[in-house]
Protein backbone atom coordinates (compact mmCIF):
# COMPACT_ATOMS: atom_id res chain seq x y z
CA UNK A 1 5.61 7.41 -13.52
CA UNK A 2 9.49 7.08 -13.96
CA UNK A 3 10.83 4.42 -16.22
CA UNK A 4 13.87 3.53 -16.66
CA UNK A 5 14.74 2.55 -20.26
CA UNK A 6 16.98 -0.19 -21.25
CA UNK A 7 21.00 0.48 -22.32
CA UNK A 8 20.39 -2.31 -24.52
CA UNK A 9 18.93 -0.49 -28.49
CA UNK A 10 16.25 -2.60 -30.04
CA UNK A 11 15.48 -2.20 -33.55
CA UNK A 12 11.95 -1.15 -34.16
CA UNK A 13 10.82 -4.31 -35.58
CA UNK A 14 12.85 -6.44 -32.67
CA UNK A 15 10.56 -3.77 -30.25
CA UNK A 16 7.67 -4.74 -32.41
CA UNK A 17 8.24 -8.39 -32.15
CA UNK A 18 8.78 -8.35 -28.22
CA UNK A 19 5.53 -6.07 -27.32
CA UNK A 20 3.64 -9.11 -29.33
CA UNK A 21 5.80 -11.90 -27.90
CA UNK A 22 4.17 -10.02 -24.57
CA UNK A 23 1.28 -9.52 -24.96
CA UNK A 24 0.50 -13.00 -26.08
CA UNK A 25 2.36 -14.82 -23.21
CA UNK A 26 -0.02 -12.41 -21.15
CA UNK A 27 -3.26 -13.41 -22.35
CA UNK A 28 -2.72 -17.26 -23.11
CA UNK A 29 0.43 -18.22 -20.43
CA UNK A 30 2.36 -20.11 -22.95
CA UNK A 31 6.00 -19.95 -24.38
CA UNK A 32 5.31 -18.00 -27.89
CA UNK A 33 6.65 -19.18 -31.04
CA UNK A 34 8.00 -18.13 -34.25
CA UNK A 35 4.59 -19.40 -35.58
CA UNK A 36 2.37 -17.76 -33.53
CA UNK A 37 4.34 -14.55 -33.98
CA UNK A 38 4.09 -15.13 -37.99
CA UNK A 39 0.12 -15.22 -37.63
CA UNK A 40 -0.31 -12.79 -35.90
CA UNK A 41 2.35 -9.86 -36.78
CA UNK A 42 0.52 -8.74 -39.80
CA UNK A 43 3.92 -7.63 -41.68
CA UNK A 44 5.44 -9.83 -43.94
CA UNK A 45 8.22 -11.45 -42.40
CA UNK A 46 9.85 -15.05 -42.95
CA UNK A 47 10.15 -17.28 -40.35
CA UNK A 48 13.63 -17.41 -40.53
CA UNK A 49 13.73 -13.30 -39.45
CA UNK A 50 11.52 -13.66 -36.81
CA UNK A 51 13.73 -16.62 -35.50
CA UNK A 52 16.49 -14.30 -35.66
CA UNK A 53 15.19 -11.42 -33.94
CA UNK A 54 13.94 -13.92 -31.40
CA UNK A 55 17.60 -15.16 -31.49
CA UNK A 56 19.34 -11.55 -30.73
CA UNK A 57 16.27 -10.92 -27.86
CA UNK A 58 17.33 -13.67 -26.15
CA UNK A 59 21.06 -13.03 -26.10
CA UNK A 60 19.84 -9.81 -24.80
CA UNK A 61 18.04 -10.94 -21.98
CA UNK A 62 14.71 -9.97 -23.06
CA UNK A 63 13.25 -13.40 -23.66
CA UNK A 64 14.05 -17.00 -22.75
CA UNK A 65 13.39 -20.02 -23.59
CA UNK A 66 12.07 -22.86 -21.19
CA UNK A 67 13.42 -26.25 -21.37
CA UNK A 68 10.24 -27.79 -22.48
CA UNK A 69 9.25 -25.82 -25.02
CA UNK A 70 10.74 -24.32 -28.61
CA UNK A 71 8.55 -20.76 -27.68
CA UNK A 72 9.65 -18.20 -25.68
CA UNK A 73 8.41 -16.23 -22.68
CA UNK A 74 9.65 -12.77 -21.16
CA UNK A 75 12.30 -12.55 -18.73
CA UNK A 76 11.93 -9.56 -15.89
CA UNK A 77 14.17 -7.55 -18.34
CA UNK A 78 11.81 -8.03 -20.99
CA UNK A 79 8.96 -7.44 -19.16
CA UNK A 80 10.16 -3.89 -18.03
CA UNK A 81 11.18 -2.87 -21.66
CA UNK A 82 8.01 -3.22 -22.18
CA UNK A 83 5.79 -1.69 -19.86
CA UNK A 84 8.11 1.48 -19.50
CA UNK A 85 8.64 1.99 -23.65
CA UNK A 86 5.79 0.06 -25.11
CA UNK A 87 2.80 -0.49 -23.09
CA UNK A 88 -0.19 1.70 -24.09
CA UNK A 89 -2.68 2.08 -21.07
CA UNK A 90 -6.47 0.88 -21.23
CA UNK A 91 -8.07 3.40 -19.03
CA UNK A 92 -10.67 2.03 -16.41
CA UNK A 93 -14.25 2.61 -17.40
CA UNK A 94 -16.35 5.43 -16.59
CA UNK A 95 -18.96 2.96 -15.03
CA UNK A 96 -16.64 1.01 -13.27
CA UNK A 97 -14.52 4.30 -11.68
CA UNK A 98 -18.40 5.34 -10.66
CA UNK A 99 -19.22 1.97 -9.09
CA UNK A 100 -15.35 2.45 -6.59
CA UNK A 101 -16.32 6.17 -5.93
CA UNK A 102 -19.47 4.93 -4.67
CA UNK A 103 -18.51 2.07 -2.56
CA UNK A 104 -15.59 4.13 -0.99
CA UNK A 105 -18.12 6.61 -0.09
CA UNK A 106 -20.39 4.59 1.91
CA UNK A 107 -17.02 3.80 4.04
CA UNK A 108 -16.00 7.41 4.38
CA UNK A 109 -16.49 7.96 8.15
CA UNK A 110 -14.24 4.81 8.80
CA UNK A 111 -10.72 4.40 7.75
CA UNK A 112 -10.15 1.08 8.47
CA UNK A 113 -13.52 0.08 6.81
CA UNK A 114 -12.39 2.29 3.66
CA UNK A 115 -9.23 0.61 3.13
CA UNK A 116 -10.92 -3.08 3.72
CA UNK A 117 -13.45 -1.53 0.77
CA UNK A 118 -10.43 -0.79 -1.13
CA UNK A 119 -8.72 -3.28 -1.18
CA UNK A 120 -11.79 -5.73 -1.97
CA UNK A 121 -12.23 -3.33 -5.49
CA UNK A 122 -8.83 -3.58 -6.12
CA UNK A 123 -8.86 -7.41 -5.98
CA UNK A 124 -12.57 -7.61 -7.53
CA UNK A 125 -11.71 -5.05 -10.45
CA UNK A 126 -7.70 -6.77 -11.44
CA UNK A 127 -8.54 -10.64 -10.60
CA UNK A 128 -5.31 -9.96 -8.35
CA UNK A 129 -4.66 -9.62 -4.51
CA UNK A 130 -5.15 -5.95 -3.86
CA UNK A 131 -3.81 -4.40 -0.83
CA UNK A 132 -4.00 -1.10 0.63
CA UNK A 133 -2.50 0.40 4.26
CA UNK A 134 -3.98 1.76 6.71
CA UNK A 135 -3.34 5.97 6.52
CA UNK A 136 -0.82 7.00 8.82
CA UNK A 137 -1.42 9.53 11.47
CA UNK A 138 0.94 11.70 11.54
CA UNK A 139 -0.61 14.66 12.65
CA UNK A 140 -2.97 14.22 15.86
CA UNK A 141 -4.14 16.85 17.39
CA UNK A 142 -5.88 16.42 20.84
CA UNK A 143 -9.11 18.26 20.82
CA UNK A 144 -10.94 16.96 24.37
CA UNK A 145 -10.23 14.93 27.22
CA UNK A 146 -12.59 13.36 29.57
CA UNK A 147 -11.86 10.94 32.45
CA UNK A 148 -13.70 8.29 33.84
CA UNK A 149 -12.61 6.54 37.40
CA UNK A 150 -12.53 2.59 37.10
CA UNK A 151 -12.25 -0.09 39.82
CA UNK A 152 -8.64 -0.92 41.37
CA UNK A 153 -7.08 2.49 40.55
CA UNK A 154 -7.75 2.27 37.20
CA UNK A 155 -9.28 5.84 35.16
CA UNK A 156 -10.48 5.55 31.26
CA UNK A 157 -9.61 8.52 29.26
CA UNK A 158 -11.74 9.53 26.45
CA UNK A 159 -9.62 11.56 23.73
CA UNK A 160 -11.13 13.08 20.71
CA UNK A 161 -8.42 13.53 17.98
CA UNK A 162 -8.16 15.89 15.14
CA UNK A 163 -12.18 16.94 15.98
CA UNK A 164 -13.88 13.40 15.16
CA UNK A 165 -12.06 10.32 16.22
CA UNK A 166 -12.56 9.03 19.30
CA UNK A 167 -9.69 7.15 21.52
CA UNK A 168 -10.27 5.13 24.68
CA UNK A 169 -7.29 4.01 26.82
CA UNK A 170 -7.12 2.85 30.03
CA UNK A 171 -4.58 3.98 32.72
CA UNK A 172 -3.29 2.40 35.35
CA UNK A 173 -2.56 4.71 38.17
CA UNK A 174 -0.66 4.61 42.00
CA UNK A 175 -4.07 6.00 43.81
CA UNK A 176 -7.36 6.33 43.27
CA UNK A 177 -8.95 9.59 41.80
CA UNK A 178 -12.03 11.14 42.76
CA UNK A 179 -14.38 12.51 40.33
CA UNK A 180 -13.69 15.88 41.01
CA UNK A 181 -10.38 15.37 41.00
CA UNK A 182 -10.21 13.75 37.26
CA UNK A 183 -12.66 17.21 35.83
CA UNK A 184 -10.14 19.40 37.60
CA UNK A 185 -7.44 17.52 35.44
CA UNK A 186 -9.56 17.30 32.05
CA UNK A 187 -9.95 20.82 32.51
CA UNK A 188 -6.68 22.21 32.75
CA UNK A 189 -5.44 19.85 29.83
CA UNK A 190 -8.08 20.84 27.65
CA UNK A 191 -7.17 24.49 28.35
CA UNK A 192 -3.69 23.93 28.26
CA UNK A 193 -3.33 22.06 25.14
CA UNK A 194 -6.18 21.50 23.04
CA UNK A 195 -5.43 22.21 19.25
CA UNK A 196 -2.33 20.88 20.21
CA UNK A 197 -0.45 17.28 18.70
CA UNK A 198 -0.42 14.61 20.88
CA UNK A 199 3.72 14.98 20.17
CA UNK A 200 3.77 18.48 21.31
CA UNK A 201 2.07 17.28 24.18
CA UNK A 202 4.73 14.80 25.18
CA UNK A 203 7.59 17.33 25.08
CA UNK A 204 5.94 19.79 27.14
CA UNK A 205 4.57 17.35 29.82
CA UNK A 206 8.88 16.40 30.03
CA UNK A 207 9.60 20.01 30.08
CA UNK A 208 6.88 20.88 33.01
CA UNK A 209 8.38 18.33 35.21
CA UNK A 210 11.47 19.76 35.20
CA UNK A 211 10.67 22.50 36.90
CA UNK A 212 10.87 22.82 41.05
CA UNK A 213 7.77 21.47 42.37
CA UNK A 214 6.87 24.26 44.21
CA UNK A 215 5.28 26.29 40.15
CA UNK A 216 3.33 23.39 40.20
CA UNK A 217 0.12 23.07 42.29
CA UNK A 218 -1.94 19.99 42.94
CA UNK A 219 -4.30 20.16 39.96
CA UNK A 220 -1.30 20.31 37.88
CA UNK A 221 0.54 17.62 38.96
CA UNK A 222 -1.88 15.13 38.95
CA UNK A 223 -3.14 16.47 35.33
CA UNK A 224 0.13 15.87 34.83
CA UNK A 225 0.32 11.98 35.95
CA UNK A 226 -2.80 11.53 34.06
CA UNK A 227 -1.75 13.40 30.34
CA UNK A 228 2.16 11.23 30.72
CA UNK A 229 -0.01 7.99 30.42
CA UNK A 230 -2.55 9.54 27.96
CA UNK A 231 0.01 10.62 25.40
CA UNK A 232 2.73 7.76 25.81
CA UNK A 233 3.54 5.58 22.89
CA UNK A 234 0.68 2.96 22.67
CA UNK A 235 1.94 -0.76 21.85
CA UNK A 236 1.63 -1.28 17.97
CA UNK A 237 2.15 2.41 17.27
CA UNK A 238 5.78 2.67 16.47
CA UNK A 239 5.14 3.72 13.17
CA UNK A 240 4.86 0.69 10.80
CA UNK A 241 2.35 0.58 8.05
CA UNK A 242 -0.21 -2.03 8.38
CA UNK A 243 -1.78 -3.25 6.05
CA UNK A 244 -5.20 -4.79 4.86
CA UNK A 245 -4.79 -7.49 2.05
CA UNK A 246 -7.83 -9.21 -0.19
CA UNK A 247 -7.86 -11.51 -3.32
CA UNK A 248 -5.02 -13.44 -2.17
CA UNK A 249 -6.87 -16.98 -3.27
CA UNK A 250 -7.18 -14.97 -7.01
CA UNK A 251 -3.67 -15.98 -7.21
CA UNK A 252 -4.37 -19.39 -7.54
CA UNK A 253 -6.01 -19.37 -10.86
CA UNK A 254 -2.48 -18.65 -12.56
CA UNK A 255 -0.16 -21.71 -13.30
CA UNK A 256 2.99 -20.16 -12.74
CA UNK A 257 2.24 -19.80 -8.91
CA UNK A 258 0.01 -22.29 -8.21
CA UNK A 259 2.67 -24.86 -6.61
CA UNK A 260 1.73 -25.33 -2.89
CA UNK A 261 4.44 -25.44 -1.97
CA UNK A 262 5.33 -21.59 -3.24
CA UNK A 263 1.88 -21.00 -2.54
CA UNK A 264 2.02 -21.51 0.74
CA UNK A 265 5.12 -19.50 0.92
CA UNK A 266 4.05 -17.12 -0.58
CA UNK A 267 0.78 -16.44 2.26
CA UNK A 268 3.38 -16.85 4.48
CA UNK A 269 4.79 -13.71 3.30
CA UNK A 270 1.43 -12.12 3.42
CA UNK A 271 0.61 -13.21 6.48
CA UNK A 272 3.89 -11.77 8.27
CA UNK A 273 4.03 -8.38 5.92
CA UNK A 274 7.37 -7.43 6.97
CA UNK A 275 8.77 -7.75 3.03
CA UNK A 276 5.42 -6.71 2.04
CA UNK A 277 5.44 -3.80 3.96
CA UNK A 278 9.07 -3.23 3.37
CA UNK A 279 8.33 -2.76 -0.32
CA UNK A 280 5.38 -0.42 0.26
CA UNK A 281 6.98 1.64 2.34
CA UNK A 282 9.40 2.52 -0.63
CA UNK A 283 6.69 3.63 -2.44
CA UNK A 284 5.73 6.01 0.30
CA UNK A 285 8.07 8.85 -0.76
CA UNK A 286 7.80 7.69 -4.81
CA UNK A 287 5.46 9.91 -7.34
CA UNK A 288 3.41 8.08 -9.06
CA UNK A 289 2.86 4.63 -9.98
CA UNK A 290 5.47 2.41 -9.20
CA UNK A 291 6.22 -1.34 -10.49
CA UNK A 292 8.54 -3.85 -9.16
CA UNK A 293 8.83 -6.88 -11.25
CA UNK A 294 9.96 -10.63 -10.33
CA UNK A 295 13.05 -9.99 -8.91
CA UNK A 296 13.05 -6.27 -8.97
CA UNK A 297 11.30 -6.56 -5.12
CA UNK A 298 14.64 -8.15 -3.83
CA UNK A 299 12.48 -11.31 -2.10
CA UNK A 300 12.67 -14.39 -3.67
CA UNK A 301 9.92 -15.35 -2.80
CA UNK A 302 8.30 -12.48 -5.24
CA UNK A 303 10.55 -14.19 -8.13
CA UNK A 304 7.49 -14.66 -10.07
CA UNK A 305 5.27 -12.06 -8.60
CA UNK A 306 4.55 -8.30 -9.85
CA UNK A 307 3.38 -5.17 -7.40
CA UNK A 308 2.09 -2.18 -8.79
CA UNK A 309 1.46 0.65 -6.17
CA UNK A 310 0.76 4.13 -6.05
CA UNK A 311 0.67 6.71 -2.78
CA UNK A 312 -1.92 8.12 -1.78
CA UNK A 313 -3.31 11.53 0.10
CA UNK A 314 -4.61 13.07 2.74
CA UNK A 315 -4.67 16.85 3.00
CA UNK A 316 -1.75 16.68 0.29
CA UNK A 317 0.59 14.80 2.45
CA UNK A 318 1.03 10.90 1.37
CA UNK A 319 -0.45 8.77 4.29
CA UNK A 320 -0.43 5.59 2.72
CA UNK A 321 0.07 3.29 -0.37
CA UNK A 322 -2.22 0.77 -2.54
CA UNK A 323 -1.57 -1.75 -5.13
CA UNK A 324 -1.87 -5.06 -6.20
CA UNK A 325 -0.10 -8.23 -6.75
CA UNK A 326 -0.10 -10.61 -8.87
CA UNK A 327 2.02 -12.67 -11.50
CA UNK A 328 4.49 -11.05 -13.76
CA UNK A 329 2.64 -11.77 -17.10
CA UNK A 330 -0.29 -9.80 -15.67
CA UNK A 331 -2.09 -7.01 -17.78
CA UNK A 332 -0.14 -4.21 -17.21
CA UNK A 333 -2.33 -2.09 -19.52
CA UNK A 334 -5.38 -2.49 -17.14
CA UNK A 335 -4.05 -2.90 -13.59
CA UNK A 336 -1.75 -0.11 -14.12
CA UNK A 337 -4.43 2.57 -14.47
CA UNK A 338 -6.63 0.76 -12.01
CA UNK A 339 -4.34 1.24 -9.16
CA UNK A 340 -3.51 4.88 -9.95
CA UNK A 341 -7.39 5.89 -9.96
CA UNK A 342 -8.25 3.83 -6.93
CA UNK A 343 -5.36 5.64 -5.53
CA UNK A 344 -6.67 8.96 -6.48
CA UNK A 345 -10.56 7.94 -5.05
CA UNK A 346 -9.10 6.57 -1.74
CA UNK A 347 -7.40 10.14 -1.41
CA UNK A 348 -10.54 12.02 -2.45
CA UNK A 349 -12.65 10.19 0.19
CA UNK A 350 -10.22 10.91 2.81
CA UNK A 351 -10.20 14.55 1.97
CA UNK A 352 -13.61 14.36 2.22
CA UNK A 353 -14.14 13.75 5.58
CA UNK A 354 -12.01 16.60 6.81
């Protein structure tokens, strides 16, 4: 993961001081005082120096302090000091990695069911809403093609894709076909360009009608008519991610987002995915684990949010992302490592299939 350290030099006892001013906020959700930093520091330092070094973190940016309280809490500045310089990672346990391998596994002959499966561990293992998109297919490679004649003109194609999934559309044509007609058609198409991507397809279909009709004979035109509909662009596949979410109610339990109001904007956001998916799709073309915190994601309405995603794989080629969101005091240590393994079992399943 790239991290991106801060221009700002902390002392190693100021760096000390913030990773426990942290780490406490983290785990209880209240401002942190001088006090409570005394206790629990285990070096002997007076009051009056930790006040200072609190002093000089704030002017910094790294904490702040809220108006209700003499503790402090981490600002998005501070909270990215610390997971890129002094988090130390709590890796997932062996049972628990076993118990995600397994219930991806029973999924493995449905994508869509996998990444619902996915994103229900990812919520059920981080207490957070997990979400995960559906892989992108960008290579599909037409394998068969049946036809079936319907009432009113109407013929249902059967494609199999990439040797195992099965498409059904439904084409609308000028005449009717007869049977023998529509296995003349299948045939040639299957000879012509099986193995072949659906894309490919496209461009040669254009490229075939521009030639005189006369080097085209009857079986190929109307193969022809029939593959143009096949192979168009199908509503809702121009290319944007989808994505399947779970856990959002988890978000509830924390304080700092559990106004309704900002709740409810907040599902809002989920609900229409465009900023969701805008964000994901930067992490698309990242390596690694990547982290955008509070007002790193550029929404406002992720002010007090964190996402931590990761790509992941099919057939080496990144097809889709995963992560979670939640608040930005969440445990970084855990969901950190979480994401990046169910990342790396969501790719292994895929892989498995082929």
């Amino acid at each position: 993961m790239s991290i991106e350290t801060s221009d700002d030099p902390l002392s190693e006892r100021a760096q000390h001081l913030l990773k426990l001013l942290v780490e406490n906020y983290i785990r209880d959700g209240q401002p942190v005082g001088s006090r409570t930093l005394s206790r629990d520091l285990g070096l002997k330092l007076s009051a009056a120096t930790i006040r200072n070094v609190m002093s000089d973190l704030e002017d910094l940016g790294f904490v702040h302090s809220p108006h209700t309280s003499a503790g402090r809490v981490p600002t998005d500045k501070g909270y990215r000091f610390f997971v890129d310089t002094l988090l130390k990672y709590q890796p997932l346990e062996e049972a628990k990695i076993a118990e995600i391998q397994m219930k991806l596994v029973e999924h493995a002959d449905d994508p869509k069911a996998l990444v619902a499966v996915a994103s229900r561990m990812l919520s059920s293992v981080t207490r957070l809403a997990g979400v995960v998109t559906l892989p992108r297919q960008s290579h599909l490679a037409l394998s068969q093609i049946e036809f079936m004649p319907l009432s009113d003109n109407r013929v249902l194609a059967i494609l199999i894709v990439n040797g195992r999934e099965v498409q059904n559309r439904i084409l609308q044509l000028e005449r009717p076909y007869a049977n023998e007609e529509l296995r003349r058609a299948a045939n040639y198409l299957n000879a012509e360009f099986g193995g072949k991507e659906l894309s490919a397809v496209r461009d040669h279909l254009v490229n075939q009608l521009k030639e005189t009709r006369e080097n085209l004979n009857q079986v190929m035109l109307d193969a022809i008519r029939l593959a143009q509909q096949v192979v168009a662009p199908q509503s809702g596949q121009s290319g944007r991610m989808e994505y399947v979410m779970a856990g959002e109610t988890n978000l509830m339990d924390f304080a700092e987002l559990s106004n309704v109001e900002r709740l409810r904007r907040l599902f809002d956001a989920f609900t229409q995915q465009r900023d969701i998916l805008h964000l994901l799709d930067q992490s698309l073309n990242a390596e690694g684990v990547q982290i955008f915190i509070g007002q790193e994601s550029g929404y406002t309405i992720l002010d007090n949010c964190s996402i931590v995603t990761s790509p992941y794989t099919l057939d080496r080629e990144v097809v889709g992302v995963l992560g979670v969101i939640g608040p930005t005091r969440m445990a970084y240590e855990r969901v950190i490592p979480i994401v990046e393994i169910t990342a790396r079992l969501l790719g292994s399943t895929l892989n498995s299939r082929t």
